[in-house]
N, C-alpha and C. Protein backbone atom coordinates (compact mmCIF):
# COMPACT_ATOMS: atom_id res chain seq x y z
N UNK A 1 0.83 -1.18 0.00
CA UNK A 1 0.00 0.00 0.00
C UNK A 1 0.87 1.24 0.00
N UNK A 2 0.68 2.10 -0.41
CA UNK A 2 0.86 3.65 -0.41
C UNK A 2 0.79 4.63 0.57
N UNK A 3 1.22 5.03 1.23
CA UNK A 3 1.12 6.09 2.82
C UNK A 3 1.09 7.42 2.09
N UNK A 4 -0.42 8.02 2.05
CA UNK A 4 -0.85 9.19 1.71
C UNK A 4 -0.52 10.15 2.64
N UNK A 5 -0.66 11.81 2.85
CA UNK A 5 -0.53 12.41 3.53
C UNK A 5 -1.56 13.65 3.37
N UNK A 6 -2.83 13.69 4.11
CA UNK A 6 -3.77 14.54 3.97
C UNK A 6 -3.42 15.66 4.67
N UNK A 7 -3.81 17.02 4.42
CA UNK A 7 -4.35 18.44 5.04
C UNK A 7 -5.47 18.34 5.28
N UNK A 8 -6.42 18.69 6.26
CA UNK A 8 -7.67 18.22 6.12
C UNK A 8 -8.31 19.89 7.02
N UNK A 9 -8.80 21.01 6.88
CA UNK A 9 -9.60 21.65 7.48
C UNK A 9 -9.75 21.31 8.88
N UNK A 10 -9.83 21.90 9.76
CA UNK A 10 -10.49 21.54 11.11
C UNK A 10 -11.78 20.77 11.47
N UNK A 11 -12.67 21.62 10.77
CA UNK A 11 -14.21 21.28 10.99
C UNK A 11 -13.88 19.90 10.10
N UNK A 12 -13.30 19.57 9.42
CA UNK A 12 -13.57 18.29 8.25
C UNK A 12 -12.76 17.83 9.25
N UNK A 13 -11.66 17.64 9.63
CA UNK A 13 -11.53 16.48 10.51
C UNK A 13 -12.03 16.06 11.77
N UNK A 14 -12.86 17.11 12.68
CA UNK A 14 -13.27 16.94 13.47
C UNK A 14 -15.01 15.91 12.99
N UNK A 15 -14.78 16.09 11.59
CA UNK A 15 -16.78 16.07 10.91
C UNK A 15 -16.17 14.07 11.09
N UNK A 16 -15.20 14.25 10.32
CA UNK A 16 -14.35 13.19 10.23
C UNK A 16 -14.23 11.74 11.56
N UNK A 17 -13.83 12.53 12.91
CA UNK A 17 -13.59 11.93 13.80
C UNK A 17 -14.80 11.07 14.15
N UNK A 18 -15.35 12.43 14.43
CA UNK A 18 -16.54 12.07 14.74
C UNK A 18 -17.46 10.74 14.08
N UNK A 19 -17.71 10.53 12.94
CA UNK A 19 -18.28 9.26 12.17
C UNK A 19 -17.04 7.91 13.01
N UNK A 20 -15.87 8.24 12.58
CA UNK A 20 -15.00 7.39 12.63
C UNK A 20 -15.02 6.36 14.42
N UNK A 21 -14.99 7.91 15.99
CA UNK A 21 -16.40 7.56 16.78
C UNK A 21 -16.95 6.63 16.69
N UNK A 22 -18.01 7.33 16.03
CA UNK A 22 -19.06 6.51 15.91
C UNK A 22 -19.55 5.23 15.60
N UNK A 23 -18.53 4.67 14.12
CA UNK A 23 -18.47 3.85 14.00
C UNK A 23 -17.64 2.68 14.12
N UNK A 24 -17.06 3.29 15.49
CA UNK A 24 -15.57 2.36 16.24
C UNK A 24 -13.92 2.03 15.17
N UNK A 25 -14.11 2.78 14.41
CA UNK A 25 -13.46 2.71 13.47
C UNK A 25 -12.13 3.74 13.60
N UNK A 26 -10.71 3.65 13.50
CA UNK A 26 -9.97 4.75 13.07
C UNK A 26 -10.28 5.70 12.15
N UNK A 27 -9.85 7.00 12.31
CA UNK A 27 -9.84 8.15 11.38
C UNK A 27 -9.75 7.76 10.15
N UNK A 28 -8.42 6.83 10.11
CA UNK A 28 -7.91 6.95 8.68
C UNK A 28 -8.39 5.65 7.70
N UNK A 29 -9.54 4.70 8.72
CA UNK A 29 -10.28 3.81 7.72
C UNK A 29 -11.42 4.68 7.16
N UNK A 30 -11.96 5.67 8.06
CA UNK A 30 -13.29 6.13 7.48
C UNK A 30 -12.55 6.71 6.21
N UNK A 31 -11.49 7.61 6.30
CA UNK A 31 -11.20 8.41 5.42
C UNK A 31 -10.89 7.72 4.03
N UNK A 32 -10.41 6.41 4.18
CA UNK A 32 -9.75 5.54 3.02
C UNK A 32 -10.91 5.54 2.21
N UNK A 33 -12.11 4.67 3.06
CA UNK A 33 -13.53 4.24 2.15
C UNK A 33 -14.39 5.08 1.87
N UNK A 34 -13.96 6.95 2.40
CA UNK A 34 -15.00 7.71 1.43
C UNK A 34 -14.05 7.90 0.37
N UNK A 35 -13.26 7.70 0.50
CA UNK A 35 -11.80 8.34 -0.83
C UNK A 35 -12.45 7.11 -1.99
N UNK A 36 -12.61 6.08 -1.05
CA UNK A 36 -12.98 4.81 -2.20
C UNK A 36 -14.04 5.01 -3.12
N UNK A 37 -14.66 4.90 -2.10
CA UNK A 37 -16.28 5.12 -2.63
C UNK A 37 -16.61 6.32 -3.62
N UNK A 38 -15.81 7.78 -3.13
CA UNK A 38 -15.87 8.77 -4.18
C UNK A 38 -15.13 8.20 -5.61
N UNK A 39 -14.17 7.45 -5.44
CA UNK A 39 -13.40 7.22 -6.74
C UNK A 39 -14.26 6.29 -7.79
N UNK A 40 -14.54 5.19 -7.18
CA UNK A 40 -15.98 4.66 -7.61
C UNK A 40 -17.00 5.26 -8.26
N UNK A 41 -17.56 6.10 -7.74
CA UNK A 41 -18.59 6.96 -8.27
C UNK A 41 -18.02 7.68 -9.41
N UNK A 42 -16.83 8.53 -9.05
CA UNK A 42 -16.05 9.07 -9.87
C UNK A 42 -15.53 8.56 -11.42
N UNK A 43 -15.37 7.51 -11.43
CA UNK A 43 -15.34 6.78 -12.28
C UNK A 43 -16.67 5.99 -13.02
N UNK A 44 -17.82 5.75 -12.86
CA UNK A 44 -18.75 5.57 -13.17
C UNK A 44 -19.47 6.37 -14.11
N UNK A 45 -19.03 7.76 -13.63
CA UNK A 45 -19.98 9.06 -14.02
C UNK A 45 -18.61 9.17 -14.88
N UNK A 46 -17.73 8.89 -15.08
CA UNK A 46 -16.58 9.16 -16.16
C UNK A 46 -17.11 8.40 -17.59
N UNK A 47 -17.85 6.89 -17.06
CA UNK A 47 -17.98 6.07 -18.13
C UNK A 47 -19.25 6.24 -18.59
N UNK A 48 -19.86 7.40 -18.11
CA UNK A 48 -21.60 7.56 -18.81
C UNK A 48 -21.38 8.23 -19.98
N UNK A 49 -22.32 7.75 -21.18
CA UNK A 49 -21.99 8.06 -22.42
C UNK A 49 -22.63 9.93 -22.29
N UNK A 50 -21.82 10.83 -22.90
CA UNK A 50 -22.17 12.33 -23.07
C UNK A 50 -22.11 13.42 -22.30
C-alpha cells in the first residue's frame, strides 16, 4: 500500500472523527472508504456516455 498524507480543514476532521467515533473505526479507515467510494462513483460518471 501507499502512505498518503492529507491536510484536512479543522471542521472536516473533526466532521471526520466524529463518524470514525461513531463507528468504532480509526480516522484513517473512514477516510480511506470515502476516498474509495468517491473514486468509484467518480469513475462511473466518467464512463456515462455524453
Amino acid at each position: 500500500m501507499t502512505q498518503v498524507t492529507l491536510i484536512l480543514e479543522p471542521s472536516v476532521a473533526l466532521f471526520y472523527t466524529r463518524i470514525a467515533q461513531a463507528a468504532g473505526v480509526s480516522l484513517e479507515q473512514v477516510l480511506s472508504d470515502a476516498l474509495f467510494k468517491l473514486a468509484g462513483e467518480l469513475s462511473l460518471e466518467a464512463l456515462q456516455p455524453g
